[in-house]
C-alpha atoms as a PDB file:
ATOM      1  CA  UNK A   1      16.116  -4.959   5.349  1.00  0.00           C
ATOM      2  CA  UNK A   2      16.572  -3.244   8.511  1.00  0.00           C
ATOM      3  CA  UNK A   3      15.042   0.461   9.982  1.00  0.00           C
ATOM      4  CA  UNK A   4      13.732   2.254  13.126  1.00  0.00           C
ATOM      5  CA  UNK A   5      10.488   1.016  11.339  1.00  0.00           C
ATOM      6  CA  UNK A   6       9.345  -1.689   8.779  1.00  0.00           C
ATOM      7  CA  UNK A   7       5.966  -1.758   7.092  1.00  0.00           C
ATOM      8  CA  UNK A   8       4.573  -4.768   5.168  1.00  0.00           C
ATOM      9  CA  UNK A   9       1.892  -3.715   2.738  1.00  0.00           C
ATOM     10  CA  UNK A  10      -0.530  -7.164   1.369  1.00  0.00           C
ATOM     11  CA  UNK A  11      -2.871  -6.924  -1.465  1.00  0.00           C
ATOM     12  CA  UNK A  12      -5.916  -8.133   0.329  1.00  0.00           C
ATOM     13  CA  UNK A  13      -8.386  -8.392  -2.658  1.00  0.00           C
ATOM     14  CA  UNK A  14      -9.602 -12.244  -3.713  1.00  0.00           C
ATOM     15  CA  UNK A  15      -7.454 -13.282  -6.702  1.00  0.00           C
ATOM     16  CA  UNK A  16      -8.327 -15.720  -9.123  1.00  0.00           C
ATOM     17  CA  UNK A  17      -6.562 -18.413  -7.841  1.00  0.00           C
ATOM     18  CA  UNK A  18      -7.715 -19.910  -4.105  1.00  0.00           C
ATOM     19  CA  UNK A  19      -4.526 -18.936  -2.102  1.00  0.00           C
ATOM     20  CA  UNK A  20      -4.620 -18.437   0.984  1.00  0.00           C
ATOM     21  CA  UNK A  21      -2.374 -15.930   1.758  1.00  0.00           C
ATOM     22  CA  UNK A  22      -2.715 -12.573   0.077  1.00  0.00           C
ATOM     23  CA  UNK A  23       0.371 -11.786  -1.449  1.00  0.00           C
ATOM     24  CA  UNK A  24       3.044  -9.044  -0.810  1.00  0.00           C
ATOM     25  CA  UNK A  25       2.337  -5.887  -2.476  1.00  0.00           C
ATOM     26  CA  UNK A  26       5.748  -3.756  -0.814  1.00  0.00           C
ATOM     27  CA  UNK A  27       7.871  -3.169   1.942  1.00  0.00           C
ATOM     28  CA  UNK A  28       9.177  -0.669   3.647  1.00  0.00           C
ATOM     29  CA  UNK A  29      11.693   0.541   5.973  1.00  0.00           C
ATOM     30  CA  UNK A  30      11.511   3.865   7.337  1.00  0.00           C
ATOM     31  CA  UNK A  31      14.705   5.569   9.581  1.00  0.00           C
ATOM     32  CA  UNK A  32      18.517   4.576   8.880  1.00  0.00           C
ATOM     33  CA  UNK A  33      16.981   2.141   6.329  1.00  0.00           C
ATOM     34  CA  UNK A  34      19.502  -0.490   5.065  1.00  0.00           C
ATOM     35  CA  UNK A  35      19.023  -3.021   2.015  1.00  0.00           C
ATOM     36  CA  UNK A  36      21.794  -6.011   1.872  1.00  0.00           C
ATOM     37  CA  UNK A  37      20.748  -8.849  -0.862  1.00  0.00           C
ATOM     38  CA  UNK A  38      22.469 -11.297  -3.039  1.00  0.00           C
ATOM     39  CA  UNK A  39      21.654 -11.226  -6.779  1.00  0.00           C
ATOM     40  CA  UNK A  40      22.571 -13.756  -9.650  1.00  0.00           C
ATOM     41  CA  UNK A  41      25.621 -12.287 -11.673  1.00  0.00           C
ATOM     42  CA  UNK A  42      25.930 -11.687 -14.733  1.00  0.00           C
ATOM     43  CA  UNK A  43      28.268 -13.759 -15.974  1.00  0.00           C
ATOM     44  CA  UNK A  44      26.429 -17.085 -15.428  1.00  0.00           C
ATOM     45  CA  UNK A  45      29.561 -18.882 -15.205  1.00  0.00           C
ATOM     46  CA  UNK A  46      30.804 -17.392 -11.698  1.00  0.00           C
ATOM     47  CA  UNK A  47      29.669 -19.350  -8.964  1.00  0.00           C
ATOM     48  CA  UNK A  48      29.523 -16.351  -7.142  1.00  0.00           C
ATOM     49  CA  UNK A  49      26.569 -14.202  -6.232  1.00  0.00           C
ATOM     50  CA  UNK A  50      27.112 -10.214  -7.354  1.00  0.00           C
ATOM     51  CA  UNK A  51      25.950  -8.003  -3.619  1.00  0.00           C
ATOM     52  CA  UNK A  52      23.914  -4.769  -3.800  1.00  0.00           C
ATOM     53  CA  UNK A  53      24.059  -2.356  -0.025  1.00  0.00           C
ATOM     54  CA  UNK A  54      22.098   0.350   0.005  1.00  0.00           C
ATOM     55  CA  UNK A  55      21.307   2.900   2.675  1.00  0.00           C
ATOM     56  CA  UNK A  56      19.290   6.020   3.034  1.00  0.00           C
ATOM     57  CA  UNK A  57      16.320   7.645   4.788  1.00  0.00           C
ATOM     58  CA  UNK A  58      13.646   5.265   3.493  1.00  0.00           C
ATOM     59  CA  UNK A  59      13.887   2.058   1.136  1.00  0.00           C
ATOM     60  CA  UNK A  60      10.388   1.144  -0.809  1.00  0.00           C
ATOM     61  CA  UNK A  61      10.221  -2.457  -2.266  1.00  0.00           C
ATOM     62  CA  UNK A  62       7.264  -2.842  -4.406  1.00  0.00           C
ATOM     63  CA  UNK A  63       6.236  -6.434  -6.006  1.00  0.00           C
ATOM     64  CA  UNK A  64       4.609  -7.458  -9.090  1.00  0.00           C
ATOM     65  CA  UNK A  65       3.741 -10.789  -9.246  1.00  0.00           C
ATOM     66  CA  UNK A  66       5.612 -12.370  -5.901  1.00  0.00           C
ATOM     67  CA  UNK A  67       8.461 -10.862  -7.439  1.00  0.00           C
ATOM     68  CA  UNK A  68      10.316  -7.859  -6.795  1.00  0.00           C
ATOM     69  CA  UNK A  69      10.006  -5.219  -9.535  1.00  0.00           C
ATOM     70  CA  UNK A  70      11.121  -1.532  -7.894  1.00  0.00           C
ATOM     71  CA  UNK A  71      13.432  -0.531  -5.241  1.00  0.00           C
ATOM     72  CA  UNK A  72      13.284   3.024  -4.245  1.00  0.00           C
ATOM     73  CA  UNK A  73      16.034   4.778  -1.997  1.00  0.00           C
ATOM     74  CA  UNK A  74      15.088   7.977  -0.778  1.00  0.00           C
ATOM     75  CA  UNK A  75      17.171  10.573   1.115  1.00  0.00           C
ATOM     76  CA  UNK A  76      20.408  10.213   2.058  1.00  0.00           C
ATOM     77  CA  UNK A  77      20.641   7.491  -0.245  1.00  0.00           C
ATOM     78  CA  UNK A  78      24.174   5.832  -1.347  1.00  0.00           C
ATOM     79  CA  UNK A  79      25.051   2.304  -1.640  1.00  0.00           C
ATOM     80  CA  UNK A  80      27.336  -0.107  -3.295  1.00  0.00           C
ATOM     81  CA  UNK A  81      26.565  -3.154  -6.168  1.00  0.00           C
ATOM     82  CA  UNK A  82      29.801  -5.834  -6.152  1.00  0.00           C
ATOM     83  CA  UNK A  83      29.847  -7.968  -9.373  1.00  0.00           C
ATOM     84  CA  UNK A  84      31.809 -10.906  -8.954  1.00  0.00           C
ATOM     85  CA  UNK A  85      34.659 -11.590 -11.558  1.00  0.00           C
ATOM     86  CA  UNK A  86      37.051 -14.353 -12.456  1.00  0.00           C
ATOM     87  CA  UNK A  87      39.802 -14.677 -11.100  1.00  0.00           C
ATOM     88  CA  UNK A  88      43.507 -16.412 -12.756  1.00  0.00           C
ATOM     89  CA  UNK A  89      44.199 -19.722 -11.631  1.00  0.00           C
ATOM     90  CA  UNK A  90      47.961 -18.804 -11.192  1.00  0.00           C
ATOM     91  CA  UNK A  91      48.979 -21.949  -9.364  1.00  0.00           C
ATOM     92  CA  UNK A  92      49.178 -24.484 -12.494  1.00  0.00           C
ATOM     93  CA  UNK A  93      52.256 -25.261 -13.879  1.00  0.00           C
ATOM     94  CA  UNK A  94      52.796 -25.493 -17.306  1.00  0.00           C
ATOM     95  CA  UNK A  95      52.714 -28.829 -18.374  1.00  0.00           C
ATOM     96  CA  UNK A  96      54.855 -28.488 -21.391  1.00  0.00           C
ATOM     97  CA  UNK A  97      57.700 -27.476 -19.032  1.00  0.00           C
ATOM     98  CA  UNK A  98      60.311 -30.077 -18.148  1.00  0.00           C
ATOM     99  CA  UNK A  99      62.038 -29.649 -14.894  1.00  0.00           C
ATOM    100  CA  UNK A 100      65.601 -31.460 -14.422  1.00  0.00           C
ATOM    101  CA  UNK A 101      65.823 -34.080 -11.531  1.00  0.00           C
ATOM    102  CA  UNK A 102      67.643 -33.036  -8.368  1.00  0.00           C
ATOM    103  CA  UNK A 103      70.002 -35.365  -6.323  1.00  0.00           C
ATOM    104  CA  UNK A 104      69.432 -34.908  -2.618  1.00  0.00           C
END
């Protein structure tokens, strides 16, 4: 993320468990805000990762469990996701194909 200003907001109240650091409750970036992260596609078998760019006024991330659950664009918001797709392996040769010998 990236902004004239960033804000990191914890959740300071004692959990259960004995961590020691309190854990992320959002972020976010205020002025010419811009979002660039990889995701996992959605076709598991692409090696690829899909690519989400977003841009606006203000970008909110809010986490739920360590985990990211909301992104919120706001104002002069656009962006762009990129899913990554298979491509045609068009440089085999057809094995079934014979191909007469040449004399040099």
């Amino acid at each position: 993320m990236r902004g004239d200003t960033i804000i990191a907001r914890f959740d300071s109240t004692a959990g259960r468990d004995s961590a020691a650091v309190a854990r992320m409750k959002e972020i976010v970036a205020l002025g010419s805000a811009k979002s660039y992260y990889h995701l996992p596609p959605s076709d598991s078998t692409q090696r690829k990762p899909a690519i989400n760019y977003v841009v606006g006024r203000e970008i909110l991330v809010s986490f739920d469990s360590a985990k990211v659950s909301r992104v919120t664009v706001t104002d002069q918001a656009a962006g762009v996701y990129l899913e990554p797709r298979a491509v045609r392996d068009t440089t085999r040769r057809d094995s079934t194909r014979v191909v007469p010998a040449t004399k040099p």
